[in-house]
Protein backbone atom coordinates (compact mmCIF):
# COMPACT_ATOMS: atom_id res chain seq x y z
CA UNK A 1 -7.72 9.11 -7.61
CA UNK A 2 -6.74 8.02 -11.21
CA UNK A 3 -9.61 7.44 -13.23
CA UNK A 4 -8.19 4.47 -14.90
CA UNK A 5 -7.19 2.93 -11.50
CA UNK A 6 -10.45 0.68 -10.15
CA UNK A 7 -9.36 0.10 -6.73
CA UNK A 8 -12.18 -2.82 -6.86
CA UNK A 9 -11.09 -4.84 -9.55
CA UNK A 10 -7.40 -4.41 -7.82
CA UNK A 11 -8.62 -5.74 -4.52
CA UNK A 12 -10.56 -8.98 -6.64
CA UNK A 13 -6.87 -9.57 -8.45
CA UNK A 14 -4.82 -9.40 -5.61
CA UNK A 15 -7.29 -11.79 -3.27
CA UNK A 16 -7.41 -14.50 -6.31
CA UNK A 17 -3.40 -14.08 -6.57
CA UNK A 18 -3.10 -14.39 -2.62
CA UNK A 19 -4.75 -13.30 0.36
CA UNK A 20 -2.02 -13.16 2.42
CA UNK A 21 -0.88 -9.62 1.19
CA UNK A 22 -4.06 -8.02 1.88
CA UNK A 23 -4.12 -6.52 5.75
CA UNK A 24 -7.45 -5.30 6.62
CA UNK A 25 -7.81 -3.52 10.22
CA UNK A 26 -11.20 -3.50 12.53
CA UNK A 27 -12.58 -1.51 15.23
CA UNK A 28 -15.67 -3.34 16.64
CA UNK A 29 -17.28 -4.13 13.03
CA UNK A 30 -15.78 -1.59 11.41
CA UNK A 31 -13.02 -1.35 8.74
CA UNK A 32 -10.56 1.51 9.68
CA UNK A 33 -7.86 0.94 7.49
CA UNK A 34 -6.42 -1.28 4.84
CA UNK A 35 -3.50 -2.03 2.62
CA UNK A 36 -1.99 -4.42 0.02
CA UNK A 37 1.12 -6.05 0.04
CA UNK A 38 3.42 -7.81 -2.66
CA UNK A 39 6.68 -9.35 -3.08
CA UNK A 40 8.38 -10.19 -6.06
CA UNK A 41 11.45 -12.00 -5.01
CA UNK A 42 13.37 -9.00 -5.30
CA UNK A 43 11.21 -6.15 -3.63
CA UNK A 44 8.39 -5.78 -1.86
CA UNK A 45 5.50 -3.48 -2.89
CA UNK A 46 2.98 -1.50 -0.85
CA UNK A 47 -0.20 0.02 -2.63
CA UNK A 48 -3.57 1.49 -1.47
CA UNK A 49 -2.59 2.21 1.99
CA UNK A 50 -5.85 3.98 3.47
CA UNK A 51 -7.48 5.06 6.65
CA UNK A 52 -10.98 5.70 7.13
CA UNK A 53 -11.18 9.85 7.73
CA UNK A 54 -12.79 9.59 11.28
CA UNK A 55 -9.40 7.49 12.44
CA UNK A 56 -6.54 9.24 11.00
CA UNK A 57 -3.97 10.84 12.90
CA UNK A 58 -4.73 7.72 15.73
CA UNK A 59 -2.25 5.57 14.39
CA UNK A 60 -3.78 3.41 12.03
CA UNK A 61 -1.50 4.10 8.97
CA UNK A 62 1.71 3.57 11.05
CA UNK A 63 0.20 -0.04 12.64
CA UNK A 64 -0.90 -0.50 8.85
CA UNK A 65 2.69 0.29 7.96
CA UNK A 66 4.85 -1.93 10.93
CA UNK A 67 2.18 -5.10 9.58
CA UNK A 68 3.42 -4.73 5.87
CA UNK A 69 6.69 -4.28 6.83
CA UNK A 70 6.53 -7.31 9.08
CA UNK A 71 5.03 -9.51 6.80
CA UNK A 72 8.05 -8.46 4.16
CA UNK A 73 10.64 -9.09 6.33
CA UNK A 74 9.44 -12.36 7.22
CA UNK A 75 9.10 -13.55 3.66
CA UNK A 76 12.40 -12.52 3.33
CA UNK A 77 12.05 -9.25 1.32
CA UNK A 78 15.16 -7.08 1.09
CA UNK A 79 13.93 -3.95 0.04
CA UNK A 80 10.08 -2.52 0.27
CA UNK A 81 9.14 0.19 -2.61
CA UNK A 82 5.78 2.21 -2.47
CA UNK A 83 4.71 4.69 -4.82
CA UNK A 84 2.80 8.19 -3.99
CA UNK A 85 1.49 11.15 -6.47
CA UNK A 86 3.64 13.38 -6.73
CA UNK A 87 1.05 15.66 -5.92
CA UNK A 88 0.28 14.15 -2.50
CA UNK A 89 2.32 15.80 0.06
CA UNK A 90 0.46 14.53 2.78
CA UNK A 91 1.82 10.90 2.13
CA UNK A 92 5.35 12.24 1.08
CA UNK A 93 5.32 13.38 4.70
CA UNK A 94 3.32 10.52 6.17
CA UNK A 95 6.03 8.12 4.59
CA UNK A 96 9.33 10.32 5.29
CA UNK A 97 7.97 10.26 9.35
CA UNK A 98 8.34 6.76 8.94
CA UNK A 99 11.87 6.19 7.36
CA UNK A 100 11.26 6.09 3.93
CA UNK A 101 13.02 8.55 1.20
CA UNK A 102 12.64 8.85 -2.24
CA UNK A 103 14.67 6.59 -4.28
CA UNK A 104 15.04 9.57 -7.49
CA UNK A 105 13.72 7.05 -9.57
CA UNK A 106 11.16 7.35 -12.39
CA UNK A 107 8.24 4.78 -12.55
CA UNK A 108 7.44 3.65 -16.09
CA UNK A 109 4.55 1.46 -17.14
CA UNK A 110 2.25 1.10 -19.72
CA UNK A 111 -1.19 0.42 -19.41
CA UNK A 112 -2.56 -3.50 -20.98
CA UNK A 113 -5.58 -3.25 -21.03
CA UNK A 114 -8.27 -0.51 -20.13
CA UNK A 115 -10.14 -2.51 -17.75
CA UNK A 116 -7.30 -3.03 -15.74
């Protein structure tokens, strides 16, 4: 992970912006995966896809995946982006299994604040 990226503080912000991105999945009590989803008017964004170690490779992820989609294409999202480390080939290949290519774009942003 990024050690200026505070997954934490990311979660608070999104929940006071809207709950209705953030797609939490159970198994009995437990949390086994999660992810947040945006949309801009323009695109829709998917960040901090995870899945608990003991329930990868079960489908999780994917299910994770079809929700966010789901929920984009009924707010009427055109186009989803996602970004992944370069150095994570895992998710490169997680993400190309599921239909998605790289765009051979460059991602630019500066950073606001340090507590962000």
């Amino acid at each position: 992970m990024n050690p200026n990226d505070d997954p934490f503080a990311d979660i608070d912000r999104k929940i006071a912006d809207s709950s209705r991105g953030f797609i939490v999945m159970v198994e009995r009590d437990d949390i086994v995966g999660t992810v947040m989803v945006g949309h801009d008017g323009h695109r829709g964004w998917i960040n901090y896809l995870g899945c608990h170690p003991d329930h990868r490779r079960r489908g999780v992820a994917t299910a994770l995946m079809a929700e966010a989609q789901r929920l984009l294409l009924e707010r009427g999202c055109p186009k989803i982006n996602l970004q992944v480390r370069e150095s994570n080939e895992s998710a490169h290949r997680f993400h190309e299994s599921l239909g998605y290519a790289n765009d051979d774009v460059t991602s630019f942003g500066p950073r606001l604040a340090r507590d962000n």
